[in-house]
C-alpha atoms as a PDB file:
ATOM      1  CA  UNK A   1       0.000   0.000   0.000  1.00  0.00           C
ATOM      2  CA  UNK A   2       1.019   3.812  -1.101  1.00  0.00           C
ATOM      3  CA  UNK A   3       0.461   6.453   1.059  1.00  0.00           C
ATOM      4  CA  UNK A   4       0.924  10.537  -0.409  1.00  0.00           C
ATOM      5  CA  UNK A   5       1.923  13.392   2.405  1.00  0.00           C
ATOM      6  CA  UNK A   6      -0.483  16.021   0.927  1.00  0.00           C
ATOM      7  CA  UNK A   7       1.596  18.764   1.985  1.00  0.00           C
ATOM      8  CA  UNK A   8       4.505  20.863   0.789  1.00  0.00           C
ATOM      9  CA  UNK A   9       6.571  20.737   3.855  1.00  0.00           C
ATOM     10  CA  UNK A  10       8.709  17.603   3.888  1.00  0.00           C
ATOM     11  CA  UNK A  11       9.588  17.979   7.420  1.00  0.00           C
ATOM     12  CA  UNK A  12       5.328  15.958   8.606  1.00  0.00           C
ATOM     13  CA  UNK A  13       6.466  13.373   6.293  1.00  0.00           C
ATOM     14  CA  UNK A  14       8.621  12.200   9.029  1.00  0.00           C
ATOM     15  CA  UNK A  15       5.693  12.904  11.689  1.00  0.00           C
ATOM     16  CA  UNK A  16       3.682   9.827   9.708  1.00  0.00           C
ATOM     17  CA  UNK A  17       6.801   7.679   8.768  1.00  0.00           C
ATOM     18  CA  UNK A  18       6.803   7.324  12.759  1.00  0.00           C
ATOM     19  CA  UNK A  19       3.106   6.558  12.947  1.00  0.00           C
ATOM     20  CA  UNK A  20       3.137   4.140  10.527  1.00  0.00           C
ATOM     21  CA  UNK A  21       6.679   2.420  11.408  1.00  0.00           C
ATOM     22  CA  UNK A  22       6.602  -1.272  11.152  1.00  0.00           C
ATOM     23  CA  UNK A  23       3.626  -1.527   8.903  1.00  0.00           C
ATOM     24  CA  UNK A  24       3.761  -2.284   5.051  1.00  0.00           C
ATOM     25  CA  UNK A  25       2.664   1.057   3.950  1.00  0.00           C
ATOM     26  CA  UNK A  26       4.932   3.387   1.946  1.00  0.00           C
ATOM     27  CA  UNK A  27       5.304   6.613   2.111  1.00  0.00           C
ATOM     28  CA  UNK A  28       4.969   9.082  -0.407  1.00  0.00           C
ATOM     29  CA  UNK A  29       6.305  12.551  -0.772  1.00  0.00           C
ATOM     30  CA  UNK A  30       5.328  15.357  -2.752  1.00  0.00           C
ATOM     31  CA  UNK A  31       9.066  15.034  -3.752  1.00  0.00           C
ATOM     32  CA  UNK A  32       8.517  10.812  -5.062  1.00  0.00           C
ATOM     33  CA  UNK A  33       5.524  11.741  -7.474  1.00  0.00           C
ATOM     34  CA  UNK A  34       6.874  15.243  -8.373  1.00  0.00           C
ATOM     35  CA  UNK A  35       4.085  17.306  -7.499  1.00  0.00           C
ATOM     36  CA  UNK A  36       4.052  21.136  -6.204  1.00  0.00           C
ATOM     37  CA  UNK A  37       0.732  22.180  -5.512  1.00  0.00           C
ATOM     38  CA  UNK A  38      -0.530  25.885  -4.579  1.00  0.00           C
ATOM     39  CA  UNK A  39      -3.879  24.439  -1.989  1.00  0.00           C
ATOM     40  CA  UNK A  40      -6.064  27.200  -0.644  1.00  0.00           C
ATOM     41  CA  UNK A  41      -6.284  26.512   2.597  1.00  0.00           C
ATOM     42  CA  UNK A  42      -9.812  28.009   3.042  1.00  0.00           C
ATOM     43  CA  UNK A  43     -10.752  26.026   6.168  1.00  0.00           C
ATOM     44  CA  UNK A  44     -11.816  27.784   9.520  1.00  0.00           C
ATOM     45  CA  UNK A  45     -10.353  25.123  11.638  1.00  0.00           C
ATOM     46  CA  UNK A  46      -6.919  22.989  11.227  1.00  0.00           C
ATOM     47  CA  UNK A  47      -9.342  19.772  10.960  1.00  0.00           C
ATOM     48  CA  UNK A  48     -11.155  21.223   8.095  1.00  0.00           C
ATOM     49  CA  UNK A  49      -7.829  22.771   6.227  1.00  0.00           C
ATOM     50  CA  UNK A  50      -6.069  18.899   6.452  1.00  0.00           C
ATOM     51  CA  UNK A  51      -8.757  17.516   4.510  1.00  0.00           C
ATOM     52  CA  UNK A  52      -9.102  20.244   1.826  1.00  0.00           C
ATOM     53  CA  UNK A  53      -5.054  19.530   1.456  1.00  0.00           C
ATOM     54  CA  UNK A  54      -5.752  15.949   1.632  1.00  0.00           C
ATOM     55  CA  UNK A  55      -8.331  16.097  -1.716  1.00  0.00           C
ATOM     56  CA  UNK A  56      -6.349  18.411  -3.387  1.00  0.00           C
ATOM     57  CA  UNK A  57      -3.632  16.111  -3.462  1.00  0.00           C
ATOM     58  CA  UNK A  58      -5.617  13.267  -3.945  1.00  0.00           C
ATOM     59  CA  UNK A  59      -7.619  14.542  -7.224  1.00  0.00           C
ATOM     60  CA  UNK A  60      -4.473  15.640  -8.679  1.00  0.00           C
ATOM     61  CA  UNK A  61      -2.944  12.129  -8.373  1.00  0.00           C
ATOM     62  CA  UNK A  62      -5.331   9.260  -7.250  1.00  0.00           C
ATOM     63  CA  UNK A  63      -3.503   8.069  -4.713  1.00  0.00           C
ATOM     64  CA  UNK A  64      -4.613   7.878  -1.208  1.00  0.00           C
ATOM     65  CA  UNK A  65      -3.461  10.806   0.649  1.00  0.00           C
ATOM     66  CA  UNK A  66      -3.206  11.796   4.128  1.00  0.00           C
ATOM     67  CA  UNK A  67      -2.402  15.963   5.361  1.00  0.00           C
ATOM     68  CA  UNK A  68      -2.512  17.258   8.929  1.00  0.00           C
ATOM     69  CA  UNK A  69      -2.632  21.023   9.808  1.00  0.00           C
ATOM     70  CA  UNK A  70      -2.329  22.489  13.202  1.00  0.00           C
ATOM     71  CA  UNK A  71      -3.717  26.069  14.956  1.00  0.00           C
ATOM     72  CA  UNK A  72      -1.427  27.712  17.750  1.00  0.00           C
ATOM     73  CA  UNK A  73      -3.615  28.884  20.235  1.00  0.00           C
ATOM     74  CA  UNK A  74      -2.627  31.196  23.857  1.00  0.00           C
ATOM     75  CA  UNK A  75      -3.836  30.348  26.620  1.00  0.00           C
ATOM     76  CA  UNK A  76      -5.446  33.225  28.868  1.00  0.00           C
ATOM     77  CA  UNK A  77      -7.537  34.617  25.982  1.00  0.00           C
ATOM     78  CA  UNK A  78     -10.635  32.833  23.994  1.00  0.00           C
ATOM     79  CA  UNK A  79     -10.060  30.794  21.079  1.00  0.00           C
ATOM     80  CA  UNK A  80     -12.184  32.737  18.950  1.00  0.00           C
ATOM     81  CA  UNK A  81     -10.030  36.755  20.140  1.00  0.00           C
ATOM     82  CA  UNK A  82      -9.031  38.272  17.040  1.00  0.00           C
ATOM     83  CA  UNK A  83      -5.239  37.870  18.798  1.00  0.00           C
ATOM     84  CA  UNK A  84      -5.333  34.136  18.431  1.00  0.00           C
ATOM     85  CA  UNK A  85      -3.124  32.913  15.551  1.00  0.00           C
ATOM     86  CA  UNK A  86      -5.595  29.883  15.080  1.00  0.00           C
ATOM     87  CA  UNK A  87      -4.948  28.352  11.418  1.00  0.00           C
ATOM     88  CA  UNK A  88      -3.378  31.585  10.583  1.00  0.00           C
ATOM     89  CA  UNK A  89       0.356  30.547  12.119  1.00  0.00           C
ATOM     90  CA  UNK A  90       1.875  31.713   9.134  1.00  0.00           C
ATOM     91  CA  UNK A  91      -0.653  34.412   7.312  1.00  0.00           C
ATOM     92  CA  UNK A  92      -0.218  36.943   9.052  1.00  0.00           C
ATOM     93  CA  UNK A  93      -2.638  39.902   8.254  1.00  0.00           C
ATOM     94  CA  UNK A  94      -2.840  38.077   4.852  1.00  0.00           C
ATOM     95  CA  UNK A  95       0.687  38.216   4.483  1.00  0.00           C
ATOM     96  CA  UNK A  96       2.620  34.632   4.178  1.00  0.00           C
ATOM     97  CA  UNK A  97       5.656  34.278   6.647  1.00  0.00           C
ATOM     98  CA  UNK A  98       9.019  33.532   5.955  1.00  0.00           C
ATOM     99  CA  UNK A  99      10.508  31.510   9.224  1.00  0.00           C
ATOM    100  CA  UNK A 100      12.477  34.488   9.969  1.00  0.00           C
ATOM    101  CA  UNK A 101       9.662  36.483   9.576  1.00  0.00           C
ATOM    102  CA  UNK A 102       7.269  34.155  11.776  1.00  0.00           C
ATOM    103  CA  UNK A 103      10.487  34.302  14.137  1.00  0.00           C
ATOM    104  CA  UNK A 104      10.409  38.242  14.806  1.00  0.00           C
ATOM    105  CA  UNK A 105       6.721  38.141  14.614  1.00  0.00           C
ATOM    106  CA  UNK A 106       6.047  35.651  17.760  1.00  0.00           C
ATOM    107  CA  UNK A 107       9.223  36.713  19.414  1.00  0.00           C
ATOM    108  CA  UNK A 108       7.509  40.460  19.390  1.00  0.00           C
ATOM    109  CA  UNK A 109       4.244  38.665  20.873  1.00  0.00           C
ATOM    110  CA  UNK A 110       6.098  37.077  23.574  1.00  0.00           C
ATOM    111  CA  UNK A 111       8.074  40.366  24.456  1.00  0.00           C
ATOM    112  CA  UNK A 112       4.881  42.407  24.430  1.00  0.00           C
ATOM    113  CA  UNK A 113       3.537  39.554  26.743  1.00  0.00           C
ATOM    114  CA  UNK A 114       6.504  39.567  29.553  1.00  0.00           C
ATOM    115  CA  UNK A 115       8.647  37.505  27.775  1.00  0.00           C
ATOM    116  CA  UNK A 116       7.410  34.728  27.400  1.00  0.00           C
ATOM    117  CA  UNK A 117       3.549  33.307  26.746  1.00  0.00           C
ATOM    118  CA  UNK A 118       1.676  29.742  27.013  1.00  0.00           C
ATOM    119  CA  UNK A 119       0.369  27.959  24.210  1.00  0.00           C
ATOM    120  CA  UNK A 120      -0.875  24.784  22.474  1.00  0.00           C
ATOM    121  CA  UNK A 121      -1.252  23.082  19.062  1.00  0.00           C
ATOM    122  CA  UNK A 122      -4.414  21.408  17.829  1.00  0.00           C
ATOM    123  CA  UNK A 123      -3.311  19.435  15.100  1.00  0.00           C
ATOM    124  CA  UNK A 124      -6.098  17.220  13.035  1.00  0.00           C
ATOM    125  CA  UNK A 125      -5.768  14.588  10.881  1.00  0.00           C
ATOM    126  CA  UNK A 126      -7.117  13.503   7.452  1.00  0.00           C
ATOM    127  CA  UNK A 127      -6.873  10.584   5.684  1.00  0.00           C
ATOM    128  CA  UNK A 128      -8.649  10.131   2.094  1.00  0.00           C
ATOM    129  CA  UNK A 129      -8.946   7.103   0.544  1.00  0.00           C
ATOM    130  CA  UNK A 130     -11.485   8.944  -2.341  1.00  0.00           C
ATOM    131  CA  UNK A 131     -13.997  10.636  -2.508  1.00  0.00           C
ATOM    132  CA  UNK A 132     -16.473   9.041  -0.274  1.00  0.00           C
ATOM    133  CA  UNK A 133     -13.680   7.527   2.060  1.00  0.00           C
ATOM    134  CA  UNK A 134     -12.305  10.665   4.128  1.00  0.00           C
ATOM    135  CA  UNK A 135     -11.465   9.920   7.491  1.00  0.00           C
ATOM    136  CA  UNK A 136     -10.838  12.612  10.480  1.00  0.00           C
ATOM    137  CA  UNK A 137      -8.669  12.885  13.502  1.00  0.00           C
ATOM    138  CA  UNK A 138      -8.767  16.169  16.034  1.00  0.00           C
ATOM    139  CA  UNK A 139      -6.740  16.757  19.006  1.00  0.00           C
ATOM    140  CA  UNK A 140      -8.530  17.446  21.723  1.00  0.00           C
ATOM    141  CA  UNK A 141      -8.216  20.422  25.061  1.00  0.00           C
ATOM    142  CA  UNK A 142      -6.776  18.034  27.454  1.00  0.00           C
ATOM    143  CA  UNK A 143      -4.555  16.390  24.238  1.00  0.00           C
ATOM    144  CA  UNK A 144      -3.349  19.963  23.083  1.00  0.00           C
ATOM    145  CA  UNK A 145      -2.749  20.736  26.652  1.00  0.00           C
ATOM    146  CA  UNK A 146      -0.166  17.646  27.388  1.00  0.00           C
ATOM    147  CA  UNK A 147       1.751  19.622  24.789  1.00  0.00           C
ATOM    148  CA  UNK A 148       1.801  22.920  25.991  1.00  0.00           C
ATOM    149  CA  UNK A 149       4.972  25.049  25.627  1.00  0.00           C
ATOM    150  CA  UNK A 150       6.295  28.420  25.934  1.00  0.00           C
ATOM    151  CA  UNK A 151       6.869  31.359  23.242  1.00  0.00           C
ATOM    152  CA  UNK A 152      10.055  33.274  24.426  1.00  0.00           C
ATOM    153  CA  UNK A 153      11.118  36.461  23.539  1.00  0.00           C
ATOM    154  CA  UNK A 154      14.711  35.525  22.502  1.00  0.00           C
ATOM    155  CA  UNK A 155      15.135  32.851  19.461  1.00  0.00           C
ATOM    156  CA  UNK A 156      17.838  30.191  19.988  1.00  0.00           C
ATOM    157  CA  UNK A 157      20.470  30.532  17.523  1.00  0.00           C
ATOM    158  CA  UNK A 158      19.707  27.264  15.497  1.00  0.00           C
ATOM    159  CA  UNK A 159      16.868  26.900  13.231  1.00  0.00           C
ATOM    160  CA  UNK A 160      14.874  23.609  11.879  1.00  0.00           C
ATOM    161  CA  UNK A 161      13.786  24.764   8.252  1.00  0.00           C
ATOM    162  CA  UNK A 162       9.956  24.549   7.861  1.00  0.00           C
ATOM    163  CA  UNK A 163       9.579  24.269  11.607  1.00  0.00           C
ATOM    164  CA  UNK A 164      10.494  28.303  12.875  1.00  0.00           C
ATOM    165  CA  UNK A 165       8.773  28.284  15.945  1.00  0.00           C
ATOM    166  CA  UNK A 166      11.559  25.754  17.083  1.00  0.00           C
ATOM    167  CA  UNK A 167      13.535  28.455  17.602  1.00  0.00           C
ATOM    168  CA  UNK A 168      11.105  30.188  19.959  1.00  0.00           C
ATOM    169  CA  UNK A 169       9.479  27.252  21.804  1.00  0.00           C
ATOM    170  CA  UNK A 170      10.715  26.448  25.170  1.00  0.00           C
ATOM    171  CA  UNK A 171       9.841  23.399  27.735  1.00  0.00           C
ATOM    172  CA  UNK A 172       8.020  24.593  30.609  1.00  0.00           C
ATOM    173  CA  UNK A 173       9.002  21.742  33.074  1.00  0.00           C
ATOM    174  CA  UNK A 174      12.190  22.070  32.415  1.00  0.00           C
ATOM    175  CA  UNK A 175      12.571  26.362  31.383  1.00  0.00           C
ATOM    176  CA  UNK A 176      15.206  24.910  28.369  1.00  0.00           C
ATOM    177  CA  UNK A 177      14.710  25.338  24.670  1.00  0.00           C
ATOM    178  CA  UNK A 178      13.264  21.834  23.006  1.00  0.00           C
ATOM    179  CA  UNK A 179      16.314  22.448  20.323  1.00  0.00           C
ATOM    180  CA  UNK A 180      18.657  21.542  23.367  1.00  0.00           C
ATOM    181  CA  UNK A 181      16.925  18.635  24.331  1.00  0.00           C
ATOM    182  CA  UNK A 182      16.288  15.066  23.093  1.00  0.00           C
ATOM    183  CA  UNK A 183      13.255  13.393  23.663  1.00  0.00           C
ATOM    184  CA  UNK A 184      14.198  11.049  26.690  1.00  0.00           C
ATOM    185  CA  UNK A 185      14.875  14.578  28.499  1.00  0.00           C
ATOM    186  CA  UNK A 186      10.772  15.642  27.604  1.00  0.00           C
ATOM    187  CA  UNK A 187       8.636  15.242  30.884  1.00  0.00           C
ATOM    188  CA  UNK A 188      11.386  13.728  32.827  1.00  0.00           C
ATOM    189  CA  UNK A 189      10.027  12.163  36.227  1.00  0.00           C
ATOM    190  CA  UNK A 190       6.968  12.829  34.920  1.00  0.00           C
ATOM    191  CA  UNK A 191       4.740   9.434  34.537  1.00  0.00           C
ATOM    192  CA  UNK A 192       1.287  10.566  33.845  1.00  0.00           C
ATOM    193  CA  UNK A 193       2.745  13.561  31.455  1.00  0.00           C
ATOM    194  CA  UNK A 194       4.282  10.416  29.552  1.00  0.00           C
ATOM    195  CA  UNK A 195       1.078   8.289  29.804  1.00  0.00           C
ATOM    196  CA  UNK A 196      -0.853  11.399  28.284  1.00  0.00           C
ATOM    197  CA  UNK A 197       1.482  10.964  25.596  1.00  0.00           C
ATOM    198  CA  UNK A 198       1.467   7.234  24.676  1.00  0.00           C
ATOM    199  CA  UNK A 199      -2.111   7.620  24.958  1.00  0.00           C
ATOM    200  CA  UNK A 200      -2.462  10.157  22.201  1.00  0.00           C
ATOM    201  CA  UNK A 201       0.257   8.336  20.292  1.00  0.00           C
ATOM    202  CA  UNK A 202      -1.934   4.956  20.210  1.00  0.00           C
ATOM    203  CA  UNK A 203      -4.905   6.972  18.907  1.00  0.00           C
ATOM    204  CA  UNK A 204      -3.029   8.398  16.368  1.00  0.00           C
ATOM    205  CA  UNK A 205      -2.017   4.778  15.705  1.00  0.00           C
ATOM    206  CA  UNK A 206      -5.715   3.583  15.789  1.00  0.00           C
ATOM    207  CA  UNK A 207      -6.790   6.101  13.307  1.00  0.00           C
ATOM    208  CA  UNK A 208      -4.518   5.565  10.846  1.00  0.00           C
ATOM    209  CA  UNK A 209      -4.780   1.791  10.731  1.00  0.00           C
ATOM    210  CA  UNK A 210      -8.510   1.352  10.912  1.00  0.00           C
ATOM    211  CA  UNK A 211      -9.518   3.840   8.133  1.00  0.00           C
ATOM    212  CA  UNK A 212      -5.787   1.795   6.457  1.00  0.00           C
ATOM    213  CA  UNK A 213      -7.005  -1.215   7.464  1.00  0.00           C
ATOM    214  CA  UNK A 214      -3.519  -2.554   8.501  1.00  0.00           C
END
């Protein structure tokens, strides 16, 4: 079985290569079929955005396709304030970021905000097999919420390509950037944080092999 990462950004390709490790599926960039597509995400909710990705890519090349998308939301102000990034992580009043540019953006927001401020991903999940075979994964509050993570002020001096807010994001267990740790230092002594963790994992798992059927 084939398998197409609707998405331009090479670096979630990995994300499902680890979700789907040890099956007989293979993974397809956009890179293996040579395809470069332009999707308008036009979505109001990360959920909604993955599976207009997901069809894009899929009517374009018949092959089953999955995409994910993700909001950033703060916490201490409602989802729906005009302040919340949301889907728009990298549009920024209609403007596309560059990483540097997302970098001196949030930085700014985290400076205006003491230095720092708390926030969450909610990523979702599509998988379409065709057209009547679309399948749907959300993260939900107490999910997002195992992941939670600071916005600093001050970027680290490395930077994962595709990824900017690496630079920014920092552990709040542990006060150190995640681009200093590995991931046996995440939630150290921590056992339910890491329970939390596997649990969303397995979902993840569960979703992509029963709409797979693997």
């Amino acid at each position: 079985m084939e398998i197409l990462v609707g998405t331009s950004n090479l670096n979630k390709v990995g994300d499902i290569e680890k979700i789907l490790k040890g099956t007989n599926v293979n993974i397809l960039s956009s890179n293996d079929v040579n395809i470069s597509l332009n999707v308008q995400e036009s979505g109001a909710t990360p959920i909604q955005n993955a599976t207009i990705k997901a069809l894009a890519y899929h009517r374009e090349t018949g092959l089953i396709v999955t995409s994910m998308d993700s909001g950033l939301y703060f916490y201490g102000m409602p989802k729906d304030d005009c302040r919340q990034p949301g889907i728009y992580v990298r549009r920024v009043n209609g403007k596309e970021l560059t990483d540097e540019e997302m970098i001196e953006h949030y930085s700014e927001i985290a400076s205006l905000n003491g230095g720092s401020i708390r926030c969450s991903y909610y990523t979702g999940f599509s998988i379409v097999i065709d057209e009547n075979h679309i399948y749907e994964y959300m993260d939900d509050d107490e999910t997002a919420e195992v992941y939670s993570f600071l916005i600093v002020d001050k970027p680290h001096r490395n930077r994962t390509p595709g990824w900017p807010l690496n630079s920014l994001s920092v552990d709040e267990r542990t006060g150190k950037y995640y681009m200093d740790m590995d991931e046996s230092a995440y939630g150290i002594n921590d056992c339910e944080l890491e329970q939390r963790k596997e649990q969303r994992n397995r979902r993840l798992k569960e979703f992509y092999y029963n709409a797979l059927e693997i």
